[in-house]
Protein backbone atom coordinates (compact mmCIF):
# COMPACT_ATOMS: atom_id res chain seq x y z
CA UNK A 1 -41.64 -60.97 -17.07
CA UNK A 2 -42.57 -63.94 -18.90
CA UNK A 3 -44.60 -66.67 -17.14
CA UNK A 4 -47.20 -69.17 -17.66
CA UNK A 5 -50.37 -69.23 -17.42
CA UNK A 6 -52.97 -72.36 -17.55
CA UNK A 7 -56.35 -73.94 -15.47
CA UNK A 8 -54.56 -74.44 -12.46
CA UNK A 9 -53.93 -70.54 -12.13
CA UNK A 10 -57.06 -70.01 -12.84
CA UNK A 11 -58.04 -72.30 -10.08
CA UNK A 12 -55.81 -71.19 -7.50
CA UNK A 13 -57.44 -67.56 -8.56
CA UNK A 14 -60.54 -68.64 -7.26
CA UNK A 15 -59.71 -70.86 -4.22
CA UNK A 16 -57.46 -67.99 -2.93
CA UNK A 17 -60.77 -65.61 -3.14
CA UNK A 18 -63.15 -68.21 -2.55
CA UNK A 19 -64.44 -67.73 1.43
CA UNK A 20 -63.90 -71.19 3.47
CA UNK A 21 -61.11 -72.79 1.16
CA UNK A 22 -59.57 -69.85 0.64
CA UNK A 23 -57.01 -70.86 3.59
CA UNK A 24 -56.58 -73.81 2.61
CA UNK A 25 -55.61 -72.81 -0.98
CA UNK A 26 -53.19 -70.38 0.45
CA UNK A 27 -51.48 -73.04 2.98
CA UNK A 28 -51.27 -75.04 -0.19
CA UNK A 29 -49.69 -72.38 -2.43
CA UNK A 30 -47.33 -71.33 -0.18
CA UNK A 31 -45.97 -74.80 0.15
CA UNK A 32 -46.01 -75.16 -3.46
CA UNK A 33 -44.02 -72.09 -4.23
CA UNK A 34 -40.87 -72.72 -1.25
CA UNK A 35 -40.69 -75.87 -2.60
CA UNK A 36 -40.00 -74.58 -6.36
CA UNK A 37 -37.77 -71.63 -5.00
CA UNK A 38 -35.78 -73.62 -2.93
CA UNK A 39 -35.16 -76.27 -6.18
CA UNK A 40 -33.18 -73.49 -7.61
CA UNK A 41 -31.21 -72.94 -4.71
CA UNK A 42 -27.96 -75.00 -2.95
CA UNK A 43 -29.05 -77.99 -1.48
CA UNK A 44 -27.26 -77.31 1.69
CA UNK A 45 -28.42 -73.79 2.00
CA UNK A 46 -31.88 -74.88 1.29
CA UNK A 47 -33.55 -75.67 5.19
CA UNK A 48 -31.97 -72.06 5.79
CA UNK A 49 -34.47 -70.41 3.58
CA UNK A 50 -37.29 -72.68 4.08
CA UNK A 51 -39.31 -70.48 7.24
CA UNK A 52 -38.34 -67.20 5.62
CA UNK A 53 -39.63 -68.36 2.12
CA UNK A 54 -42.97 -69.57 4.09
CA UNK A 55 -43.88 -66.73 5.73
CA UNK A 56 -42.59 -64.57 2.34
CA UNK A 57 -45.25 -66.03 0.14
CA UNK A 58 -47.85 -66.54 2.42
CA UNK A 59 -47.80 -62.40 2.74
CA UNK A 60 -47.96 -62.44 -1.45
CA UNK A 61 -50.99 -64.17 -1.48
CA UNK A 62 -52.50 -61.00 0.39
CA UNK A 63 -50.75 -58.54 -2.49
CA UNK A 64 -51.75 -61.18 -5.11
CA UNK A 65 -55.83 -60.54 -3.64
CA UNK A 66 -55.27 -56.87 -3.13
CA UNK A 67 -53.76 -56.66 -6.95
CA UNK A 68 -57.05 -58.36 -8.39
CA UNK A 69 -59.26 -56.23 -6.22
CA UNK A 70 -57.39 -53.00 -7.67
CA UNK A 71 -58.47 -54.30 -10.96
CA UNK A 72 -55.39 -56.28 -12.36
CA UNK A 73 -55.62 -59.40 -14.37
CA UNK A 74 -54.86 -62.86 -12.96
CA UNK A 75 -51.22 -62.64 -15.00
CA UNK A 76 -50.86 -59.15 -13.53
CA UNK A 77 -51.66 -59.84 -10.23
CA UNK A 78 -49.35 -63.09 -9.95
CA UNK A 79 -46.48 -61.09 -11.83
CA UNK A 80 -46.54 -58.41 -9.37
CA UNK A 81 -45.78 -61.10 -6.13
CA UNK A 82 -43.29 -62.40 -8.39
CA UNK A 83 -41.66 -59.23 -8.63
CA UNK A 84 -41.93 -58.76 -4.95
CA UNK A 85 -39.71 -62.12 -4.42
CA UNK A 86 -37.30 -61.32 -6.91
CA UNK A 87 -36.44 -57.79 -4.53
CA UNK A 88 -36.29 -60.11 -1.77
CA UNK A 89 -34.16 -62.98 -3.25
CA UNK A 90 -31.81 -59.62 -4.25
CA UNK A 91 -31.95 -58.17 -1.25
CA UNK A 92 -30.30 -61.65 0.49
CA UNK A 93 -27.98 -62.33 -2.47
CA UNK A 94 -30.23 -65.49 -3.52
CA UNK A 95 -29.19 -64.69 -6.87
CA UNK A 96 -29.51 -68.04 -8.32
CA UNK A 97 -33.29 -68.34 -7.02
CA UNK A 98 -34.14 -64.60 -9.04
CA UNK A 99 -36.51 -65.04 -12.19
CA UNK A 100 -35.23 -61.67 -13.78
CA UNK A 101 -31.87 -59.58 -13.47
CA UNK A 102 -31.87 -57.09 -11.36
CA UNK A 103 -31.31 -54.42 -13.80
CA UNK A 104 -34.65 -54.75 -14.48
CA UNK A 105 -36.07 -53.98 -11.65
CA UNK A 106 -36.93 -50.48 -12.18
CA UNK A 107 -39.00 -51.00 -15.58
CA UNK A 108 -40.85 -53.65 -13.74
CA UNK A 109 -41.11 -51.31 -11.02
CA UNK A 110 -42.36 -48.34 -13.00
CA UNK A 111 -45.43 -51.04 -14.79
CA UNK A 112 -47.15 -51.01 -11.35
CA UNK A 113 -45.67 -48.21 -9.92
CA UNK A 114 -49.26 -46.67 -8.54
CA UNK A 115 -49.65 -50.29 -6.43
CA UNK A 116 -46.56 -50.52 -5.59
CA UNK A 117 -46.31 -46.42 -3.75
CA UNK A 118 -50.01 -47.45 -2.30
CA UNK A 119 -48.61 -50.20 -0.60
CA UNK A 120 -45.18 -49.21 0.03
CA UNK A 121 -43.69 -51.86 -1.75
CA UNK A 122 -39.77 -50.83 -2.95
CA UNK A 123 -36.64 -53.03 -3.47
CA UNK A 124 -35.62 -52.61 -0.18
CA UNK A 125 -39.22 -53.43 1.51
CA UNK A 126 -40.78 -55.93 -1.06
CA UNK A 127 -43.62 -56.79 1.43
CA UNK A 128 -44.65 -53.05 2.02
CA UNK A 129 -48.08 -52.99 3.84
CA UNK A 130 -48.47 -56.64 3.42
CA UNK A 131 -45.65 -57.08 6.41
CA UNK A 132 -47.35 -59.37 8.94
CA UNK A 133 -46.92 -58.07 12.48
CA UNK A 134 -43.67 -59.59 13.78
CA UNK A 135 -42.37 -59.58 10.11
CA UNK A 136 -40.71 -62.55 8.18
CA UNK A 137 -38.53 -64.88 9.56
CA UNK A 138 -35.05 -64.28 8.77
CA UNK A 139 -32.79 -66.11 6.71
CA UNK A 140 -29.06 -66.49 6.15
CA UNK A 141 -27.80 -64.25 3.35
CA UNK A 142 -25.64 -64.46 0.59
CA UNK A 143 -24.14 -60.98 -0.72
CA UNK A 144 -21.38 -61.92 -2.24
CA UNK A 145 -23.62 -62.90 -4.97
CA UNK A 146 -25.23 -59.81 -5.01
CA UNK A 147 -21.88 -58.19 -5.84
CA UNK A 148 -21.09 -60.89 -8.89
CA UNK A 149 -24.50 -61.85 -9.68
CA UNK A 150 -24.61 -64.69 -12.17
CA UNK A 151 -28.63 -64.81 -12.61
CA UNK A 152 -28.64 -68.78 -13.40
CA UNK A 153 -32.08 -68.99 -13.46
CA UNK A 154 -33.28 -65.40 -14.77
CA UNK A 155 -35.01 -64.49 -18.57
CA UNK A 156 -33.87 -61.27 -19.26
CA UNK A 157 -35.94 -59.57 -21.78
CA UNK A 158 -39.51 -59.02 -20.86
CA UNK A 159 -39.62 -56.14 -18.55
CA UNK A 160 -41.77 -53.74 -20.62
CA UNK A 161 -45.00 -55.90 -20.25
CA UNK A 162 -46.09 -59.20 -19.11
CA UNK A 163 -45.83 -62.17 -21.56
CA UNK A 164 -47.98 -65.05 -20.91
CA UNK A 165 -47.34 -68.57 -21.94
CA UNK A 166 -50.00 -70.90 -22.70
CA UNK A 167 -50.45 -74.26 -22.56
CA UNK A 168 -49.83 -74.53 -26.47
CA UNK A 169 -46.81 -72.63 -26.07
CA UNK A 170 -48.13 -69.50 -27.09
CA UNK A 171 -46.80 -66.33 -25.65
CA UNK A 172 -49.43 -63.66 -25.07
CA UNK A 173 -48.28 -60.14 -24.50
CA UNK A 174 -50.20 -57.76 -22.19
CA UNK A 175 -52.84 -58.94 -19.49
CA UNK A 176 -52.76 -62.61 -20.30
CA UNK A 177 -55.12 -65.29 -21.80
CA UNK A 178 -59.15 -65.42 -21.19
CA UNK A 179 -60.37 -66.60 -17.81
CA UNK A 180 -62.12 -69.74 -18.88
CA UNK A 181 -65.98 -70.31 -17.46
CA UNK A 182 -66.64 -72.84 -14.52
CA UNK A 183 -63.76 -72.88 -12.71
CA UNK A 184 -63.20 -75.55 -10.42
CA UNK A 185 -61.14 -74.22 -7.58
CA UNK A 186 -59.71 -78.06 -6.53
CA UNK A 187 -57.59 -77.43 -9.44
CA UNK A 188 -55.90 -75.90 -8.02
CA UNK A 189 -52.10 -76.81 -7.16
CA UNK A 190 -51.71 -78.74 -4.01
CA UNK A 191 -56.12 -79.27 -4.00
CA UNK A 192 -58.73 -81.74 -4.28
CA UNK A 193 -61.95 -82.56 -2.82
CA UNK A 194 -60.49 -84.14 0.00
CA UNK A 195 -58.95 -80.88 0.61
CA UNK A 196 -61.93 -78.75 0.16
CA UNK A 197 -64.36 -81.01 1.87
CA UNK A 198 -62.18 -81.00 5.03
CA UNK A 199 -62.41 -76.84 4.91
């Protein structure tokens, strides 16, 4: 999968493991990243998707944590949830929200196959152990897409590794760029000091 990779990851790498504004961060992320799925997606089936979506990525910032703790890099880890929405947008025929086709899948799959079995994480559960009690809320689906998918917004193309983009524009295969010294978690997406000094 190709994605990028700049300060604010970085930052939101350390708020989200960062005790006290860790919460915070995540409350913020997960706002962040509805709002740029549901962009892709119908305006009028938008609202639909909006609780499920919530309560989707706010269970991928646990995998995201769980993925650095088993050792991945910050690319790795962050590809890895991204791989876990991309089963789920399938799985409800949100084609036109997926990042990659799903023919894909299983070469994505196979990269972090050992987290994935630890965790129970398939196509057809993307959440796996990281299921909150009560599950996600659910959302209307749309399989007739699934049947003709079109993939508007997918790069096909970079299953066999991760490719990160810098802020130059430079594409990095493998684990991703250098984590740069004295990171400032309120840079965070969706952070600043007002933000961490009311945590």
């Amino acid at each position: 999968m190709k994605i990028r990779q700049n300060l604010r990851h970085w930052a939101a790498k350390k708020a989200l493991t960062t005790p006290v504004i860790k919460d915070v961060a995540n409350d913020k992320l997960v706002d962040l990243h509805t709002e740029i799925f549901l962009g892709k997606a119908d305006e009028s089936a938008r609202e639909a998707r909006r609780t499920h979506l919530d309560g989707f990525f706010d269970a991928t910032m646990d995998t995201y944590v769980a993925a650095l703790e088993a050792g991945h890099t910050e690319a790795e880890a962050r590809e890895i949830t991204h791989i876990q929405a991309n089963f789920d947008f399938f799985n409800h025929g949100w084609t036109e929200m997926m990042e990659i086709p799903a023919e894909e899948f299983e070469a994505h799959f196979r990269r972090y196959e050992a987290f994935f079995k630890r965790y129970g994480i398939s196509v057809d559960d993307p959440l796996g152990e990281f299921e909150p009690a009560g599950g996600v809320p659910s959302a209307p689906e749309t399989p007739e897409k699934r049947d003709q998918p079109a993939y508007e917004n997918a790069i096909a193309g970079f299953a066999d590794d991760v490719y990160v983009q810098d802020d130059t524009g430079t594409v990095h295969q493998g684990g991703g760029t250098a984590e740069p010294a004295g990171v400032d978690p309120s840079e965070a997406p969706g952070l600043d000091e007002t933000d961490l000094a009311d945590s």
